[in-house]
Protein backbone atom coordinates (compact mmCIF):
# COMPACT_ATOMS: atom_id res chain seq x y z
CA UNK A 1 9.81 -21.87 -26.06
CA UNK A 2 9.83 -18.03 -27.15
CA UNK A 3 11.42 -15.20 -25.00
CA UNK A 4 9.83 -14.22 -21.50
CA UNK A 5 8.50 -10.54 -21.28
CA UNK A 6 8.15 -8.73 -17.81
CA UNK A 7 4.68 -7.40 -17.07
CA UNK A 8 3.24 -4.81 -14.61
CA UNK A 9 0.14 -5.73 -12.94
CA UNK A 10 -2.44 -3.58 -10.92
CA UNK A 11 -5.38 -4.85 -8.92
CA UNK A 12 -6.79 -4.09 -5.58
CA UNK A 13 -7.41 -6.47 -3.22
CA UNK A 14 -9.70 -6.80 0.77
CA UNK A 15 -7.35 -7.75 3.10
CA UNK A 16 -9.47 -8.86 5.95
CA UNK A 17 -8.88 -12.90 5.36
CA UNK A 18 -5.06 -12.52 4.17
CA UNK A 19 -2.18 -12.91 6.22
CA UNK A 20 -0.97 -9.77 3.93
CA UNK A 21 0.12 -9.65 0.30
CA UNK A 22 3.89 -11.77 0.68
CA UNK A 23 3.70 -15.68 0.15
CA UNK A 24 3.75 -16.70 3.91
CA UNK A 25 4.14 -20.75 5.59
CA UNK A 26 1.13 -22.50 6.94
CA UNK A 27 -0.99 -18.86 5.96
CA UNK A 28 -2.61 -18.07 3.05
CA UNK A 29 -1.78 -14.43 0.98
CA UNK A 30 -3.17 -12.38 -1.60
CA UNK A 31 0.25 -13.35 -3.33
CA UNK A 32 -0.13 -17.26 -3.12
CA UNK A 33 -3.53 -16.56 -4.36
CA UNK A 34 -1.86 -14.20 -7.34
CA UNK A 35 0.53 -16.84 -8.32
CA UNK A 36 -1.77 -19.62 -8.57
CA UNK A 37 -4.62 -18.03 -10.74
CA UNK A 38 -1.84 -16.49 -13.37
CA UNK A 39 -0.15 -19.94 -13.51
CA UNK A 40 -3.44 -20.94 -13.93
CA UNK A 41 -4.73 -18.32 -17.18
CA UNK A 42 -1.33 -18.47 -18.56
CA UNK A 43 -0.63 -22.18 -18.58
CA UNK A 44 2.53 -22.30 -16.98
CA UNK A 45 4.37 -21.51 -13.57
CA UNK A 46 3.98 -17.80 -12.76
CA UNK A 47 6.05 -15.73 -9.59
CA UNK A 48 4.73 -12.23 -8.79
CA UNK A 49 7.37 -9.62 -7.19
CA UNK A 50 4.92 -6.89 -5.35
CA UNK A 51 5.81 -3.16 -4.99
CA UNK A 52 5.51 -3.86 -1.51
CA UNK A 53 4.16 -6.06 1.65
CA UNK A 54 0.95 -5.12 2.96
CA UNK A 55 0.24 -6.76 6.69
CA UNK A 56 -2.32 -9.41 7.78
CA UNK A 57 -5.72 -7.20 7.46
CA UNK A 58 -4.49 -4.40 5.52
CA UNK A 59 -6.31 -3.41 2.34
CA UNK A 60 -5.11 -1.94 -0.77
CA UNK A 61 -6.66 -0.05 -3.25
CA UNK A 62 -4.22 0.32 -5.76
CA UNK A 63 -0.75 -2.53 -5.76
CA UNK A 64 1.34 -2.99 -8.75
CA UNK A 65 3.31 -6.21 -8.63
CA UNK A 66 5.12 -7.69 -12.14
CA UNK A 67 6.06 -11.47 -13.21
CA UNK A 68 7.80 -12.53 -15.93
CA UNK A 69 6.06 -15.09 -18.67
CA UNK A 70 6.53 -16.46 -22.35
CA UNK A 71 5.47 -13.46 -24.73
CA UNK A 72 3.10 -15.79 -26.99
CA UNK A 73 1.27 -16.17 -23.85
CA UNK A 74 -0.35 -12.64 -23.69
CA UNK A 75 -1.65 -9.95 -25.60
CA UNK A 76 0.59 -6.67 -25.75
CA UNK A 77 -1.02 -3.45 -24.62
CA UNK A 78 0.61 -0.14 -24.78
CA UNK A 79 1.80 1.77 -21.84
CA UNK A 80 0.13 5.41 -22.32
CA UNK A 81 0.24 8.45 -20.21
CA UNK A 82 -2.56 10.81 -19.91
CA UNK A 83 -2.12 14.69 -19.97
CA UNK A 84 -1.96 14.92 -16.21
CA UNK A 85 0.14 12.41 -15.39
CA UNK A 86 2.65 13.95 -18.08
CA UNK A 87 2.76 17.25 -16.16
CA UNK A 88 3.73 15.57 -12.94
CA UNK A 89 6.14 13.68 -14.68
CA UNK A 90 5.16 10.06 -13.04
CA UNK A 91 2.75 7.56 -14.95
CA UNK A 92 0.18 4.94 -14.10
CA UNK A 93 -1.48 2.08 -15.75
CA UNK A 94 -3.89 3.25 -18.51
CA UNK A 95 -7.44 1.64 -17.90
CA UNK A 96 -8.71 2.11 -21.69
CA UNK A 97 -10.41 -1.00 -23.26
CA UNK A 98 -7.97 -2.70 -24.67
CA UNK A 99 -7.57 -6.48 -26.07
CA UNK A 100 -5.62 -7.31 -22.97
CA UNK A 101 -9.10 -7.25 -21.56
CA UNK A 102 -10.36 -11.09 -21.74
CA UNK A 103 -7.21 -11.95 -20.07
CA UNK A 104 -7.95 -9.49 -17.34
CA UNK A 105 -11.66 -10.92 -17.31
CA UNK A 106 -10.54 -14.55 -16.94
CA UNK A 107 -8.59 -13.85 -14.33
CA UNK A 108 -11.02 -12.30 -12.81
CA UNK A 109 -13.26 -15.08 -13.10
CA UNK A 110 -11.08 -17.66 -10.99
CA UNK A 111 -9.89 -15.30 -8.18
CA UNK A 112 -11.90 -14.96 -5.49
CA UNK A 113 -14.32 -11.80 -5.33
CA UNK A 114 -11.44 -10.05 -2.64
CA UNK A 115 -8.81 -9.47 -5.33
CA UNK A 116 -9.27 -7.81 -8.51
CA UNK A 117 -6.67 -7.29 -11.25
CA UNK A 118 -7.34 -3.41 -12.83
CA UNK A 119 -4.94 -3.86 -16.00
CA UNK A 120 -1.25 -5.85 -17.08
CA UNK A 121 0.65 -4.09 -19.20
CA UNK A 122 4.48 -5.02 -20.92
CA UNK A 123 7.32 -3.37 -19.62
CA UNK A 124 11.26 -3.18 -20.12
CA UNK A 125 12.60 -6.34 -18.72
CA UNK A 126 14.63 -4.35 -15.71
CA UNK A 127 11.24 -2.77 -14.82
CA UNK A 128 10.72 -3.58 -10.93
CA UNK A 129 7.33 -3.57 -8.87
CA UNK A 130 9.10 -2.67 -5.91
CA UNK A 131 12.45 -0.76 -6.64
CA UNK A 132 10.76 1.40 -9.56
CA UNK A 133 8.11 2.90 -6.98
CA UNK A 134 8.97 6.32 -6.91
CA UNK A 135 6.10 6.85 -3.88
CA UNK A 136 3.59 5.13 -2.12
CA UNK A 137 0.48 6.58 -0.58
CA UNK A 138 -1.44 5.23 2.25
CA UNK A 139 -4.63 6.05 4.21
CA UNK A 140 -5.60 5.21 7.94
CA UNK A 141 -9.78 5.17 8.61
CA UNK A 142 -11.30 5.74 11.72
CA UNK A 143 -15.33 6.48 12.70
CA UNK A 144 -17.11 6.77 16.13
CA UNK A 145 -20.18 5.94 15.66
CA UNK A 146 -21.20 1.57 15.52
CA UNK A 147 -21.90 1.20 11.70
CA UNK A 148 -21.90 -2.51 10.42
CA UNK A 149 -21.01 -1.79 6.90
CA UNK A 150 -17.30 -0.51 8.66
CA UNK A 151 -16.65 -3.17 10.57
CA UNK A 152 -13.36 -4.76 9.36
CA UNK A 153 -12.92 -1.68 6.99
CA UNK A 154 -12.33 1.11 9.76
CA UNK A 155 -11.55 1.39 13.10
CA UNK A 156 -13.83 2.44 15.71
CA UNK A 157 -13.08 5.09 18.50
CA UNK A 158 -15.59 6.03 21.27
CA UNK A 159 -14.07 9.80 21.84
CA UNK A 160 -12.91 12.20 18.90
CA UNK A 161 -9.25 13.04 19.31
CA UNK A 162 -7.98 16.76 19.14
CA UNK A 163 -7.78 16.80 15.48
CA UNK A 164 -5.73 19.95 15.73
CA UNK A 165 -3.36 18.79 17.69
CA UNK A 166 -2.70 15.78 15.66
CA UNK A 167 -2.24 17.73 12.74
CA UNK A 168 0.19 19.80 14.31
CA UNK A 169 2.50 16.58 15.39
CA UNK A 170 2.37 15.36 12.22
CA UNK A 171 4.15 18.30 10.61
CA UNK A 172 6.29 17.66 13.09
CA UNK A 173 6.93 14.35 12.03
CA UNK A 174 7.57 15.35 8.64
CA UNK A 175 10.88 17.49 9.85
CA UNK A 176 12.04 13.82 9.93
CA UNK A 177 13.79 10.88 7.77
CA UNK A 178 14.75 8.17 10.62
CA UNK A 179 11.80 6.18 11.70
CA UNK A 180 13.39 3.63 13.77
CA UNK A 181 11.06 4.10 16.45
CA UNK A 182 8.16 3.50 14.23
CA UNK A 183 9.62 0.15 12.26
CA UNK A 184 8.26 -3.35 13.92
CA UNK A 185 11.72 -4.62 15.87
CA UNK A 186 14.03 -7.27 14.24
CA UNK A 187 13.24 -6.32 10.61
CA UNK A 188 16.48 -6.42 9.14
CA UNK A 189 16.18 -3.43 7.03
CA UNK A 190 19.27 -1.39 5.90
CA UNK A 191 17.93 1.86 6.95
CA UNK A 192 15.07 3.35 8.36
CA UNK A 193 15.55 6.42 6.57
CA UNK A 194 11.87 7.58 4.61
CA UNK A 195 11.41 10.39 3.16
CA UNK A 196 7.40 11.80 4.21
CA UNK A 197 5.73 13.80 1.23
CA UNK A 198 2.37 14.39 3.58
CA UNK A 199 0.89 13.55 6.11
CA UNK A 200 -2.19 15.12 7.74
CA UNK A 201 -5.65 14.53 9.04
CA UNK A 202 -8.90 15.50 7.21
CA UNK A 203 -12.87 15.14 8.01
CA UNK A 204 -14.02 12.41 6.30
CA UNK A 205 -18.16 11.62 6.66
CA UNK A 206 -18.85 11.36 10.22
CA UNK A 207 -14.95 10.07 10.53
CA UNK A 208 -11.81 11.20 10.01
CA UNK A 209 -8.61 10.04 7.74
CA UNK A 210 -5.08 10.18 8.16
CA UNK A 211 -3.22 10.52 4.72
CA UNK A 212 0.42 9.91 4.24
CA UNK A 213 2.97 9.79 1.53
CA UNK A 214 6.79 8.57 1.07
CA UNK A 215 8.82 7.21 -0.64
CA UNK A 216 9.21 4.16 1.34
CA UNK A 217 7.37 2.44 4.40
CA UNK A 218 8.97 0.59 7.46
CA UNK A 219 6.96 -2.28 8.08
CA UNK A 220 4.17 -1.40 10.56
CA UNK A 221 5.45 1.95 10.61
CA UNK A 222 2.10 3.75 9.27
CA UNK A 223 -0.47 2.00 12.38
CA UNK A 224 2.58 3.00 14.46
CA UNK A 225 2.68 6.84 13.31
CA UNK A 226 -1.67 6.87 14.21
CA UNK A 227 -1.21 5.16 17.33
CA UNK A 228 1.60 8.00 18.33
CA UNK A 229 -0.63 10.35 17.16
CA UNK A 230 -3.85 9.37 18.54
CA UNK A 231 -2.31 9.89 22.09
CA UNK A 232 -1.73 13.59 20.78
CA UNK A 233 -5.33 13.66 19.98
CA UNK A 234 -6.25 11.89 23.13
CA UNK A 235 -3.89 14.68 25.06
CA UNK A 236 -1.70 11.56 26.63
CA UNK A 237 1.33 13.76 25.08
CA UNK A 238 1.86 16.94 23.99
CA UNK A 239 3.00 17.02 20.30
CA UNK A 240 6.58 18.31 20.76
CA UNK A 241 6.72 15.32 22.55
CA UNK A 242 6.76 13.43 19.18
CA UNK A 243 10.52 14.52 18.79
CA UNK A 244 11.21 12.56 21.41
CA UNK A 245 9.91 10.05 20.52
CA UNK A 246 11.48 9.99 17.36
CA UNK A 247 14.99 10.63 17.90
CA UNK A 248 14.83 8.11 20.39
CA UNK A 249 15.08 5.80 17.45
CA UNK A 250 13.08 3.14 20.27
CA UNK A 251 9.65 1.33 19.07
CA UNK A 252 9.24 1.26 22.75
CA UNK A 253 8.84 4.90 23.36
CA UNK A 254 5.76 5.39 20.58
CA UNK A 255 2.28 4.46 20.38
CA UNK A 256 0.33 1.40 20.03
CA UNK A 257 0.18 -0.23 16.54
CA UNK A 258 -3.65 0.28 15.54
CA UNK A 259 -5.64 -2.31 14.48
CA UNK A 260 -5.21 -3.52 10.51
CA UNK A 261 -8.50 -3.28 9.32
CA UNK A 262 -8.50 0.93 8.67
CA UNK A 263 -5.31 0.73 6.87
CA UNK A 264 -5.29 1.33 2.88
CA UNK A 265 -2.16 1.48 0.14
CA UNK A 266 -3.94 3.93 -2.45
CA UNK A 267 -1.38 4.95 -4.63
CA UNK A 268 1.61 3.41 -6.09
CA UNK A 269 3.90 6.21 -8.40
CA UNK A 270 6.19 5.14 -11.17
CA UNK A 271 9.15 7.51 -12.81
CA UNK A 272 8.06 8.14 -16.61
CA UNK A 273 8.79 5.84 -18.78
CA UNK A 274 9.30 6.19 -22.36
């Protein structure tokens, strides 16, 4: 049997018929799904470790998850850095041909058309999906007009909030690290402490986005954050009144989850490695 070697691997996935990304009883996952196919390509038992959990309905455009399997198995590709991501100083998967590639297309081939795998490279055998992930980017869709080709992929609001306003409480939000009140209850977590890089609306189309960055995510705490902040834009509460809310450190106290389907992981950021 020769040695295992860790690998990084990147695909994006539809979330609409997944009870999210982490192997769940009696409900299917994109990682169940992940497992089985790269058990299947490399011809012997395969676990995935994601950089994260996604929830039932969320998509994600970019998730990095890495697995451990005999080196004989799989082609080595390098790791390379391009000249931007050298300036920043973090590093992503480089998508140059490479003869990693029939791998990539045979998986491919055998997972179902909602998850696609983007590259797997080799990496030091401490690297971690999850622990490694310097910051994590995430994007909430909303439109207000009926379109078909959104449904399950954005949610729909009748009125336009005040998208002023909800700018202006989400600066607000940023003075903050404890997001207790925006973490689903009985988690178990160690802390709710997250540190917030951005987070701010933009016109997107005929819709609007909400954009937000940190280093880590509470679970449910993103649909929690647009649900407080849609009753800013709805003028239900005033947006000091997010402090409140907030340093009440009680789910109770803030908005309404909203639904799963607008909700997109974009970015995953990894320290440089050498």
């Amino acid at each position: 049997m020769s040695a295992k070697q860790r690998y990084f691997i990147e695909l994006s996935y539809d979330g609409t018929h997944y009870h999210g990304w982490q192997i769940q009883q009696n409900a299917i996952s994109v990682q169940e799904v992940l497992n089985e196919k790269l058990s299947v390509i490399l011809r012997q038992p395969i676990e995935t470790t994601g950089c994260g959990r996604t929830d039932t309905g969320v998509h994600a455009k970019e998730f990095f998850a890495h697995f451990d399997a005999e080196e004989e198995s799989i082609v080595h590709v390098p790791w390379t850095i391009d000249k931007k991501q050298a300036t920043t100083g973090e590093a992503t998967m480089d998508h140059k041909p490479s003869t990693m590639d029939s791998k990539i297309r045979g998986l491919n081939s055998i997972l179902p058309k909602d998850i696609a795998i983007k590259n797997i490279i080799p990496v030091a055998a401490g690297a971690h999906a999850r622990f490694d992930a310097t910051l994590r980017s995430y994007e909430y869709h909303i439109h207000f007009n009926k379109d078909p080709f959104k449904n399950g992929y954005s949610w729909e609001l009748r009125d336009r909030p005040d998208m002023e306003l909800m700018n202006i409480a989400a600066s607000i939000i940023m003075e903050y690290t404890d997001f207790g009140c925006f973490s689903k209850s009985n988690t178990q977590v160690k802390t709710n402490i997250c540190k917030i890089k951005q987070a701010r609306w933009e016109v997107l189309g005929d819709g609007i986005v909400f954009k937000i960055s940190a280093d880590r995510f509470l679970r449910n705490m993103v649909r929690a954050i647009v649900g407080t902040l849609i009753m800013v834009g709805k003028h239900e509460i005033e947006p000091d009144a997010v402090r409140a809310i907030i340093e009440s450190k009680n789910r109770s106290n803030a908005g309404t989850s909203v639904p799963a389907c607008g909700l997109y992981l974009t970015e995953v950021k990894y320290p440089l490695t050498p």
